[in-house]
N, C-alpha and C. Protein backbone atom coordinates (compact mmCIF):
# COMPACT_ATOMS: atom_id res chain seq x y z
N UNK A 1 -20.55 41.85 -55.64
CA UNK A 1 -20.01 40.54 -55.41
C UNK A 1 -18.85 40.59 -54.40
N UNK A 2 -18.07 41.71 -54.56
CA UNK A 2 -16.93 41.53 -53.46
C UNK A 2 -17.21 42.11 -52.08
N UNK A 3 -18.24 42.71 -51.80
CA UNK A 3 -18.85 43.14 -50.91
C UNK A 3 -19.60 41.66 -50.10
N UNK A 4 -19.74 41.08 -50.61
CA UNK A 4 -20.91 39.39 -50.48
C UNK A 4 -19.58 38.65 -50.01
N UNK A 5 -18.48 38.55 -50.43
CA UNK A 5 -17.40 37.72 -50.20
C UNK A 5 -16.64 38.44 -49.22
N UNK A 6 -16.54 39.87 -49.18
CA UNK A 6 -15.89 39.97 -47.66
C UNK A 6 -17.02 39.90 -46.27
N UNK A 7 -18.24 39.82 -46.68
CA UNK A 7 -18.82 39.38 -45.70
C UNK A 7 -19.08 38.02 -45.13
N UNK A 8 -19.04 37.42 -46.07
CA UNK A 8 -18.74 35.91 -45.85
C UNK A 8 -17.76 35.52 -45.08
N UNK A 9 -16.51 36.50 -45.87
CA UNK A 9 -15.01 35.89 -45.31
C UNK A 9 -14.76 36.39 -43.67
N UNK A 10 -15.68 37.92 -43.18
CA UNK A 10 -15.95 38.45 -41.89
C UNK A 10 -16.70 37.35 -40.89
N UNK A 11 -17.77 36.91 -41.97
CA UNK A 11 -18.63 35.89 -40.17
C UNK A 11 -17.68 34.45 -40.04
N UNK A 12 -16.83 33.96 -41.79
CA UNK A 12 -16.04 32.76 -41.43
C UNK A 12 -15.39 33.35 -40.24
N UNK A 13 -14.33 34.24 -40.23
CA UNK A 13 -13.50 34.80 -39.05
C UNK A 13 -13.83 35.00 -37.82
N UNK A 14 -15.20 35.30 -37.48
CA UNK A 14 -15.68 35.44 -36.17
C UNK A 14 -15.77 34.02 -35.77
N UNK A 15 -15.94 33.41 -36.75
CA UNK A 15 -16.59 31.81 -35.63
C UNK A 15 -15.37 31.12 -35.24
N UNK A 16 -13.98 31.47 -36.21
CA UNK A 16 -13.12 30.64 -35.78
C UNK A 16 -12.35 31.23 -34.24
N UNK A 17 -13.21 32.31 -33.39
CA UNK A 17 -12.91 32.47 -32.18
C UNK A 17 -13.42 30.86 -31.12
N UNK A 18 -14.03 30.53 -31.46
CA UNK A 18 -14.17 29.23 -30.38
C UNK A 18 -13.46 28.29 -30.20
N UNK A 19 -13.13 28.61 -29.12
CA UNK A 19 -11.59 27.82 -28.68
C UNK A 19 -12.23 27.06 -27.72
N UNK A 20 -11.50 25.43 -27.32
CA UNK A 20 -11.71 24.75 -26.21
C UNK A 20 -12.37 25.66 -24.63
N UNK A 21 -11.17 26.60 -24.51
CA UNK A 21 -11.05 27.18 -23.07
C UNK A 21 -12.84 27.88 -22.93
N UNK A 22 -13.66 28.24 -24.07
CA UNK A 22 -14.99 29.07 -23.84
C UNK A 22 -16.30 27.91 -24.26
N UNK A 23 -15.21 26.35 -23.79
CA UNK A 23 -16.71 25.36 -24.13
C UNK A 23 -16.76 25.21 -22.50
N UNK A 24 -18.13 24.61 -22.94
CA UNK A 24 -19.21 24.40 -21.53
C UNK A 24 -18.06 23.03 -21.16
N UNK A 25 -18.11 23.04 -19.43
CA UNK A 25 -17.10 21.72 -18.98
C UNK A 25 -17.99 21.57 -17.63
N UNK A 26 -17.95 20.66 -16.88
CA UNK A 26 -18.20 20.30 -15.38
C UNK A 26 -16.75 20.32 -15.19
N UNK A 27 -17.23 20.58 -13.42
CA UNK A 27 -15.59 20.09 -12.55
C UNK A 27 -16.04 18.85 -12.15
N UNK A 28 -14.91 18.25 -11.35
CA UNK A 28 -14.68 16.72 -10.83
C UNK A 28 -16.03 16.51 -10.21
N UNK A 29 -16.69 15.52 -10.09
CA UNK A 29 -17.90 15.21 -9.65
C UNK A 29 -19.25 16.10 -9.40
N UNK A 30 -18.96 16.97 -10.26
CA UNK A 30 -20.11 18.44 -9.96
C UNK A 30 -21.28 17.49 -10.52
N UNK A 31 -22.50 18.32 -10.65
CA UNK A 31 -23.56 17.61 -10.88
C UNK A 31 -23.95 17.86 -12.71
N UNK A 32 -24.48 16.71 -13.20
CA UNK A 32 -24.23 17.01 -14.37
C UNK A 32 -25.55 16.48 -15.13
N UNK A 33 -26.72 17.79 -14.98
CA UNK A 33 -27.57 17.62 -15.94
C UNK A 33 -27.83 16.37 -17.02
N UNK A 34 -26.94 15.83 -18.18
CA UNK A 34 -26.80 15.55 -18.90
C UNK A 34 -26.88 13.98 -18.77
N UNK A 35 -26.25 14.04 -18.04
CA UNK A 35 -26.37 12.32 -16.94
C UNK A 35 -27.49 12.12 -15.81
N UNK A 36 -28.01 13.00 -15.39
CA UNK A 36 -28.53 13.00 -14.72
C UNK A 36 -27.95 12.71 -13.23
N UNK A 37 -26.74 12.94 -12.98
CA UNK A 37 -25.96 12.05 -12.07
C UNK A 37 -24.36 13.47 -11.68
N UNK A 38 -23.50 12.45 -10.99
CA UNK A 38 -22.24 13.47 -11.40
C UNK A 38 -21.78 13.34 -12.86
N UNK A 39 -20.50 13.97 -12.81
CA UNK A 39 -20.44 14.50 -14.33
C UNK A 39 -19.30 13.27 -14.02
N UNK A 40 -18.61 12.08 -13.05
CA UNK A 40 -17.32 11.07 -12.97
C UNK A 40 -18.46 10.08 -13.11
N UNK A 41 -17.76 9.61 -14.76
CA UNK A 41 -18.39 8.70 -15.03
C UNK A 41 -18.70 6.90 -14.96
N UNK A 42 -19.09 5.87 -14.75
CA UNK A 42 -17.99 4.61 -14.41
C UNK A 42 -17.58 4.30 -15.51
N UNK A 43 -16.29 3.77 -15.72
CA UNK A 43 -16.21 2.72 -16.67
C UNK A 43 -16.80 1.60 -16.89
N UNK A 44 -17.31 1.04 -18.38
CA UNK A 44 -17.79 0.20 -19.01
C UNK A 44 -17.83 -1.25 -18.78
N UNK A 45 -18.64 -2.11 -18.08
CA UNK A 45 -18.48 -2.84 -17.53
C UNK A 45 -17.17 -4.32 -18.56
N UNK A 46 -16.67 -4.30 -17.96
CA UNK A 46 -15.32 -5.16 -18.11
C UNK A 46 -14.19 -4.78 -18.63
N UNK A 47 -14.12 -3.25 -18.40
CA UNK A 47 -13.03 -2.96 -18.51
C UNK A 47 -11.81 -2.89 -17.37
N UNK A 48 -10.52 -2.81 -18.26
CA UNK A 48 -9.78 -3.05 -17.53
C UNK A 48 -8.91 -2.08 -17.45
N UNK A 49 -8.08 -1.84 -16.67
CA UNK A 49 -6.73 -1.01 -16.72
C UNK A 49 -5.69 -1.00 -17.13
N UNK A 50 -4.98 -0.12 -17.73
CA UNK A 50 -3.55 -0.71 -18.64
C UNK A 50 -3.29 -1.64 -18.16
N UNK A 51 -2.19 -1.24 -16.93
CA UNK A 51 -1.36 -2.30 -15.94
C UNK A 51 -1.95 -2.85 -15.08
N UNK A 52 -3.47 -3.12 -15.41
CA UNK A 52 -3.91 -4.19 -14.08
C UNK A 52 -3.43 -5.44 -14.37
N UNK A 53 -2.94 -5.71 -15.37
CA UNK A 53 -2.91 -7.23 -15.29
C UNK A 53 -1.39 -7.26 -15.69
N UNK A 54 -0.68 -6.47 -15.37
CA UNK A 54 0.59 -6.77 -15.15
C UNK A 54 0.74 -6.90 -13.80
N UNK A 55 0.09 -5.58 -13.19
CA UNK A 55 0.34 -5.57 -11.54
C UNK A 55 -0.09 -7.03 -11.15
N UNK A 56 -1.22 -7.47 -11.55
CA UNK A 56 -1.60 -8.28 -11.25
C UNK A 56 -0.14 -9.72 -10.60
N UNK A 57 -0.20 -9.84 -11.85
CA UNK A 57 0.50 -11.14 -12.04
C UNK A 57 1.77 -10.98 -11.39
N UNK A 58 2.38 -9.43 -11.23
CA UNK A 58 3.44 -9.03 -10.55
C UNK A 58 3.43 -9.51 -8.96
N UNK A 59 1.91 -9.13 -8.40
CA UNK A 59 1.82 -9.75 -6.99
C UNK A 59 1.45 -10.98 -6.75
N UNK A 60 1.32 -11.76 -7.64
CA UNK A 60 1.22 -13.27 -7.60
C UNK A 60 2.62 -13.70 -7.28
N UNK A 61 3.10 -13.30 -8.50
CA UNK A 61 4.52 -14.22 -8.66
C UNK A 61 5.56 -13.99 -7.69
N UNK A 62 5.79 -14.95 -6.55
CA UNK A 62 6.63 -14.41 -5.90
C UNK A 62 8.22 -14.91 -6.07
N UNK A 63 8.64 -14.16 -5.67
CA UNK A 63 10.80 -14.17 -6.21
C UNK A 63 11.05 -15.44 -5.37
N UNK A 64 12.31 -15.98 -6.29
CA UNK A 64 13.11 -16.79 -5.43
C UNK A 64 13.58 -16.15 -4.38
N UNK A 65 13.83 -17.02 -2.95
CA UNK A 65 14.43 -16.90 -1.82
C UNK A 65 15.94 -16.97 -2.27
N UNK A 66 16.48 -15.76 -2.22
CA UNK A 66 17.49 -15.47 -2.17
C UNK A 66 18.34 -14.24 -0.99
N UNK A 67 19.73 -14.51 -1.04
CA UNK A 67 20.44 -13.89 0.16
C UNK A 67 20.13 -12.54 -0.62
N UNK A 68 20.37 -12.04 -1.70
CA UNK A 68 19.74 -10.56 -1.94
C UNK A 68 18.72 -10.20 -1.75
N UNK A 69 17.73 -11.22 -2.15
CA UNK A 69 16.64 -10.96 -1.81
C UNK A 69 16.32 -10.64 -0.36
N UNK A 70 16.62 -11.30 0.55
CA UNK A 70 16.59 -11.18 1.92
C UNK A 70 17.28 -9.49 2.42
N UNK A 71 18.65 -9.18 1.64
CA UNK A 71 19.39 -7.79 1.94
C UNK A 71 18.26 -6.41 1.03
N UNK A 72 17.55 -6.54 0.32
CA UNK A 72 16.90 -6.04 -0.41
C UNK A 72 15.39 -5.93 0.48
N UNK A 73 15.00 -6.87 1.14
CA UNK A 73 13.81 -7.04 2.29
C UNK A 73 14.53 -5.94 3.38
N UNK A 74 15.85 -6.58 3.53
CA UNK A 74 16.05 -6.07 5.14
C UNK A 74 16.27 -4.21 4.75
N UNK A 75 16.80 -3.95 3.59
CA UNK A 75 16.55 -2.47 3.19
C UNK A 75 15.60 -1.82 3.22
N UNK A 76 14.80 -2.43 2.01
CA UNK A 76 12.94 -1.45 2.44
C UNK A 76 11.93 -1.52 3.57
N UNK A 77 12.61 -2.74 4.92
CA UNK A 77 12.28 -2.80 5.81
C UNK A 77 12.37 -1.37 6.92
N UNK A 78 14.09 -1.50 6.59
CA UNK A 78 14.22 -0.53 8.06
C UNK A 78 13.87 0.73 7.03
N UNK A 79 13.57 0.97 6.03
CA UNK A 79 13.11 2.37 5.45
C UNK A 79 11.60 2.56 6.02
N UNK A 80 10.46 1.74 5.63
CA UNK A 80 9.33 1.54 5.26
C UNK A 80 8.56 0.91 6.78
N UNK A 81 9.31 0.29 7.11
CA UNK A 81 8.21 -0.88 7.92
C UNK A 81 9.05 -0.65 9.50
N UNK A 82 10.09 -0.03 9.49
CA UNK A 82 10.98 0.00 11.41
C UNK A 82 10.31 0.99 11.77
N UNK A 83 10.30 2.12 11.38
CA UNK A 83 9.67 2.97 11.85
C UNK A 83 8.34 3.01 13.14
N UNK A 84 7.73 2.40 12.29
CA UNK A 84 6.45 1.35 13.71
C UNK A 84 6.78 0.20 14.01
N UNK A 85 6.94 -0.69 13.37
CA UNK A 85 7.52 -2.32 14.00
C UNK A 85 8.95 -2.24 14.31
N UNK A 86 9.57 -1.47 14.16
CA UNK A 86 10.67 -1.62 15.26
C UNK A 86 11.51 -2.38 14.28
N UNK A 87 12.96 -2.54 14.31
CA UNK A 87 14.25 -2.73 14.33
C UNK A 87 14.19 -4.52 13.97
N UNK A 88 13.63 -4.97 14.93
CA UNK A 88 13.29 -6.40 15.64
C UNK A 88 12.31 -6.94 15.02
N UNK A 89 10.92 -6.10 14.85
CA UNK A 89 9.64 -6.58 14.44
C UNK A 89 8.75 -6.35 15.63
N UNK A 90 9.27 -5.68 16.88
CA UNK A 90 8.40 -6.11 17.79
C UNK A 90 7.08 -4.97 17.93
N UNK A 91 7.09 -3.98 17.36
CA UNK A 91 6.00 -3.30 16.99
C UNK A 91 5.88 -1.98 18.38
N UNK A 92 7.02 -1.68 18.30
CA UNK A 92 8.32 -0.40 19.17
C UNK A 92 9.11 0.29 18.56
N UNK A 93 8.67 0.69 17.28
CA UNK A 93 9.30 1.33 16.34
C UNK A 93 9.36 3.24 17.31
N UNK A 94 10.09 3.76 16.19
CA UNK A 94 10.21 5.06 17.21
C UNK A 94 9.00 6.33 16.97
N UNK A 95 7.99 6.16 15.87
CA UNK A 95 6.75 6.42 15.97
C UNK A 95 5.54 5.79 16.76
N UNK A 96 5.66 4.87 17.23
CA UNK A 96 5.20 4.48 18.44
C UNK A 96 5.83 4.80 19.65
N UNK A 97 6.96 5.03 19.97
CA UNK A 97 7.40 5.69 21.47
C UNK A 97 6.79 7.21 21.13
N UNK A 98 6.85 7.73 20.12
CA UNK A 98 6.02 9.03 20.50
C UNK A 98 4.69 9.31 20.19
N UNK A 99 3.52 8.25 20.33
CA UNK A 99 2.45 8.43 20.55
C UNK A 99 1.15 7.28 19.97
N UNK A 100 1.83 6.90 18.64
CA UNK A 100 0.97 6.48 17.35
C UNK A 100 0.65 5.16 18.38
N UNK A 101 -0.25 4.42 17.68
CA UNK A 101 -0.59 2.62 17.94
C UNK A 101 -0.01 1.88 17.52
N UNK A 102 0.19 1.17 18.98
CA UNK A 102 1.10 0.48 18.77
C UNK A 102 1.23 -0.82 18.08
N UNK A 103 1.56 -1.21 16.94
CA UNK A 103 1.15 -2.50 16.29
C UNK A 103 1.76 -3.89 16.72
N UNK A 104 0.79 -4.57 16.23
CA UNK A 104 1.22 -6.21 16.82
C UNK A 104 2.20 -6.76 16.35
N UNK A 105 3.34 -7.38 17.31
CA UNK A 105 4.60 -7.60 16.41
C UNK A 105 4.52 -8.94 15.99
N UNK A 106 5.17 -8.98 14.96
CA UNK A 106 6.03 -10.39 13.99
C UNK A 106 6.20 -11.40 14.44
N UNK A 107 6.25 -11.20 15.89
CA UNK A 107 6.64 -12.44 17.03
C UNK A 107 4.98 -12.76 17.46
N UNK A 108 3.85 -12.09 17.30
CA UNK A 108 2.57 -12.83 17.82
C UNK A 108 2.43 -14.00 17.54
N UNK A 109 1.85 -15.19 17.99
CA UNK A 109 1.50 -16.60 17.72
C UNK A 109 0.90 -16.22 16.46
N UNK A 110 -0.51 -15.52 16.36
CA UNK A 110 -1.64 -15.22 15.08
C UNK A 110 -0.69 -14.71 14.01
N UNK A 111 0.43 -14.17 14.09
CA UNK A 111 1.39 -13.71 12.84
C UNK A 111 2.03 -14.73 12.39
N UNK A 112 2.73 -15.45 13.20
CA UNK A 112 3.78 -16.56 12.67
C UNK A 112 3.02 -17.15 12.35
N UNK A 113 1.50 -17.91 12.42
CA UNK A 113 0.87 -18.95 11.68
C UNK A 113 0.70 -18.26 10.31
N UNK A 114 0.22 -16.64 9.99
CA UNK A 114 -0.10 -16.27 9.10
C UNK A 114 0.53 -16.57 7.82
N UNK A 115 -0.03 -17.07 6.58
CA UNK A 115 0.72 -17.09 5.20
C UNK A 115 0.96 -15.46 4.63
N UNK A 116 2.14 -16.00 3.95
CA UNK A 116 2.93 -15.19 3.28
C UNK A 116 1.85 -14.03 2.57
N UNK A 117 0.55 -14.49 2.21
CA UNK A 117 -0.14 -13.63 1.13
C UNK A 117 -0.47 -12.43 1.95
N UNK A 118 -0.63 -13.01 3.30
CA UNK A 118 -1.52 -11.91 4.68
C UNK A 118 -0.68 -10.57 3.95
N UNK A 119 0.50 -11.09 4.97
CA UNK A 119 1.81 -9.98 5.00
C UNK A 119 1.91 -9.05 3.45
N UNK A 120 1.59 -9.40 2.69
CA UNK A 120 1.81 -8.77 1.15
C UNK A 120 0.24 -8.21 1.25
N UNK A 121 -0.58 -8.72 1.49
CA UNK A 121 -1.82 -7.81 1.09
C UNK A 121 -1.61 -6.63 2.42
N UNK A 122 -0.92 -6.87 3.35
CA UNK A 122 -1.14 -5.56 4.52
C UNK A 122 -0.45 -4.38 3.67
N UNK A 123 0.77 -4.91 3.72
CA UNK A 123 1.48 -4.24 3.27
C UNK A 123 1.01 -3.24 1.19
N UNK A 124 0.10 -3.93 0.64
CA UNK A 124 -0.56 -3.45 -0.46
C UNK A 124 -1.42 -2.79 0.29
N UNK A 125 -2.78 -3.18 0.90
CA UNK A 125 -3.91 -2.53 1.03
C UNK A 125 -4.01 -1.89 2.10
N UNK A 126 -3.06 -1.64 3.94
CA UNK A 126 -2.93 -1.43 4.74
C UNK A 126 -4.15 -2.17 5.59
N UNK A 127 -3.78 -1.77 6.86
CA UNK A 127 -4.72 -2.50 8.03
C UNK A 127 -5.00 -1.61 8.99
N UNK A 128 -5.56 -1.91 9.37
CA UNK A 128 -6.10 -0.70 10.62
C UNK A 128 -5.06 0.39 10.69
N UNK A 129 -4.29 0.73 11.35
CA UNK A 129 -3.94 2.88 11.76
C UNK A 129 -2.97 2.51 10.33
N UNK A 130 -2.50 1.29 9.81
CA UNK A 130 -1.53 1.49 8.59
C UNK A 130 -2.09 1.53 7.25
N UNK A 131 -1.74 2.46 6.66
CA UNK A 131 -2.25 3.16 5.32
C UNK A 131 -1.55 2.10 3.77
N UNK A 132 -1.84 2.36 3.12
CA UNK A 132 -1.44 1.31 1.89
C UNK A 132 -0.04 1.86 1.74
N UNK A 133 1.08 0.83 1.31
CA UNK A 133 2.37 0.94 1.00
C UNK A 133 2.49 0.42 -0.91
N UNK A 134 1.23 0.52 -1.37
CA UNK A 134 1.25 -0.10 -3.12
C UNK A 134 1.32 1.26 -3.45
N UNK A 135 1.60 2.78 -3.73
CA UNK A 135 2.35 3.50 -4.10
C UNK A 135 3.75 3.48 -4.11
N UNK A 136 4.01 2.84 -2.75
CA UNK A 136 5.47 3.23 -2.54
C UNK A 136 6.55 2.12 -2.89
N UNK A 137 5.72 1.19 -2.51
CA UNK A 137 6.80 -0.08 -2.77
C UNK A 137 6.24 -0.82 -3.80
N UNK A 138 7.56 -1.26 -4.76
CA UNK A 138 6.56 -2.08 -5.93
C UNK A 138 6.62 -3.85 -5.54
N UNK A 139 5.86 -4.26 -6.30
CA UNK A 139 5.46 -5.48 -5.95
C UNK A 139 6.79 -6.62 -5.70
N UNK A 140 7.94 -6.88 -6.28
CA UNK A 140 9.24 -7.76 -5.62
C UNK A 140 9.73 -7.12 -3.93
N UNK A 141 9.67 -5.59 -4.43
CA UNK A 141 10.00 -4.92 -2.69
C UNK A 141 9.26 -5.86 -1.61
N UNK A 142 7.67 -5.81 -2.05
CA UNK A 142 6.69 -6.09 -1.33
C UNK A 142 7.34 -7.50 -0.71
N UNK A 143 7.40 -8.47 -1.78
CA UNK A 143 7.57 -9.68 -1.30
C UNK A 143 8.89 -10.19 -1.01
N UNK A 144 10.29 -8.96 -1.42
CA UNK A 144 11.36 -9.05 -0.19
C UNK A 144 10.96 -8.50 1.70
N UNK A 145 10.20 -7.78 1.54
CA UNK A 145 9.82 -7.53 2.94
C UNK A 145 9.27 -9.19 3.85
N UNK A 146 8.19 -9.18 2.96
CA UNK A 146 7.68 -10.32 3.59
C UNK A 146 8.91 -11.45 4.07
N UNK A 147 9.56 -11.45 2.74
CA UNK A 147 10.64 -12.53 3.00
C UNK A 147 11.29 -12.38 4.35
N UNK A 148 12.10 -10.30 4.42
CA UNK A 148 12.60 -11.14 5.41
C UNK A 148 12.12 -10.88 6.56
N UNK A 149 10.77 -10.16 6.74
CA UNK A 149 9.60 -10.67 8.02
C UNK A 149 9.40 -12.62 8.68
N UNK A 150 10.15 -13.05 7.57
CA UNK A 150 9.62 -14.03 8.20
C UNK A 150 11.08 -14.67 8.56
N UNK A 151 12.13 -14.34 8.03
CA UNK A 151 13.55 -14.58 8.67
C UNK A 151 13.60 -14.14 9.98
N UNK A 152 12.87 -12.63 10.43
CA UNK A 152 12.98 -12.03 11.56
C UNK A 152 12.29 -13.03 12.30
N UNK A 153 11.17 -13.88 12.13
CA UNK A 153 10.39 -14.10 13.05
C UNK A 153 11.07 -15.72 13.18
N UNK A 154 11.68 -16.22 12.35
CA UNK A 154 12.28 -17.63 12.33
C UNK A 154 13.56 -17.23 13.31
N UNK A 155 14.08 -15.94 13.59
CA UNK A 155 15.50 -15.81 14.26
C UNK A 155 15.04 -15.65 15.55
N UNK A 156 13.48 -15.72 16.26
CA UNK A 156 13.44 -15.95 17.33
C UNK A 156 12.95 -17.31 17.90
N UNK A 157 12.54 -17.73 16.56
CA UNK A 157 12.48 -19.32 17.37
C UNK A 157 13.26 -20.57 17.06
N UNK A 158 14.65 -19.93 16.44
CA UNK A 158 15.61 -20.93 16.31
C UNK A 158 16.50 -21.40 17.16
N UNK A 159 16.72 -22.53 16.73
CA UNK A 159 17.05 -23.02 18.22
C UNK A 159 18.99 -23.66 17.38
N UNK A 160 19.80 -24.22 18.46
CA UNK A 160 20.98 -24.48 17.88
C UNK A 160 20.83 -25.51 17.12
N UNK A 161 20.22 -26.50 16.87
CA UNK A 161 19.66 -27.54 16.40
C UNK A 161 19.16 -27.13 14.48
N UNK A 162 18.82 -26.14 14.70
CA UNK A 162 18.64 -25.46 13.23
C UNK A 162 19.51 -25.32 12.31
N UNK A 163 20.77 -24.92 13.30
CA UNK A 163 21.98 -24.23 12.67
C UNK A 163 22.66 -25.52 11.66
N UNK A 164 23.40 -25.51 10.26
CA UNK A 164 23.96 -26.59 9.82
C UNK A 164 24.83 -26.99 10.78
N UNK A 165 25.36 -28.37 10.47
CA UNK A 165 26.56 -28.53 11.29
C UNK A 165 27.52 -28.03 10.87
N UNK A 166 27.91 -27.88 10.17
CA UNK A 166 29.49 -26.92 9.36
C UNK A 166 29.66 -26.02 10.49
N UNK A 167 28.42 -25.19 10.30
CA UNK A 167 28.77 -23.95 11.01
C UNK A 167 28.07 -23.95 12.48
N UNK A 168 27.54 -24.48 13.22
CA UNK A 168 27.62 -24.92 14.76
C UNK A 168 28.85 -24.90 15.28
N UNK A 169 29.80 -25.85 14.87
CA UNK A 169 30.93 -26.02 15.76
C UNK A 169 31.51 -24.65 15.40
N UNK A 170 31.47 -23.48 14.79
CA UNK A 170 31.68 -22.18 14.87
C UNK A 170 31.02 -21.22 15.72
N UNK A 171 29.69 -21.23 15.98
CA UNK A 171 29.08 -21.24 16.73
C UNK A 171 29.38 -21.28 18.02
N UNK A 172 29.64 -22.77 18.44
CA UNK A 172 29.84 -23.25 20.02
C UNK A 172 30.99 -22.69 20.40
N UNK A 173 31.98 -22.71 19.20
CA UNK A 173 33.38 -21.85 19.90
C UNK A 173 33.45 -20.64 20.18
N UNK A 174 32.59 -19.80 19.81
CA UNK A 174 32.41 -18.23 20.19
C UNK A 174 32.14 -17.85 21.43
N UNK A 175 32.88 -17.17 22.39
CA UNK A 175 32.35 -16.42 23.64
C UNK A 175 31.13 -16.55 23.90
């Protein structure tokens, strides 16, 4: 009998060698028998993503126009967006003086008509030689840029007539 029970208790012990690391696995899209297909599978039709529908609603909702808001644009601007569009917007940034394409500036007729959503989806999904900025910038960044893309492009077609009157006659007295 104790001969029967340490053999028992010997093959329990051998089996508890199977560890995760010696099971059968595919790598990333290898081909996978089992599926008949790769081994990356789709998700289930209507599913969703944690934060898709936060992101979501995050790039809908856009911020009040505010003077921070605008200093908060003009920050992740010259970080993110001068570099190729330039200082100005005019799309003479200093990766374009040394070689890259050169992009269409802020000041084009086809830009200034453009709505606000254009500018936020470029800037999410990129556009031609420009690559997506939705890693880097989160969605209020996004739509302080836009904001003050479009201050930049209103400061070239303002005229003195724009200005309040308060501050005109400050204005006119300046050199």
């Amino acid at each position: 009998m104790r001969t029967i029970v340490l053999l028992l208790a010997a093959l329990a012990l051998a089996g508890c060698d199977q560890n995760m690391e010696v099971q059968p696995r595919y790598g990333e899209y290898a081909r996978a028998p089992l599926f008949r297909s790769s081994s990356a599978r789709n998700p289930p039709a209507g599913a969703v993503a944690r934060d898709a529908l936060a992101k979501e609603k995050e790039a809908t909702q856009r911020p009040a126009l505010t003077a921070d808001l605008l200093e908060r644009g003009r920050q992740r601007f010259t970080i993110f967006c001068s570099p190729c569009h330039g200082a100005g917007g005019d799309g003479n940034g200093r990766i374009v003086q040394r070689g890259m394409p050169h992009p269409t500036s802020y000041h084009d007729p086809r830009l200034v008509a453009a709505d606000d959503q254009h500018f936020f989806d470029v800037i999410t999904d990129g556009y031609g030689a420009m690559y997506s900025y939705a890693s880097r910038i989160p969605s209020r960044d996004r739509w302080a840029i836009v904001a003050y893309i479009r201050a930049l492009q209103l400061s070239r077609r303002a005229s003195l007539d724009d200005v309040p009157p308060d501050q005109r006659a400050r204005l006119e007295s300046m050199p």
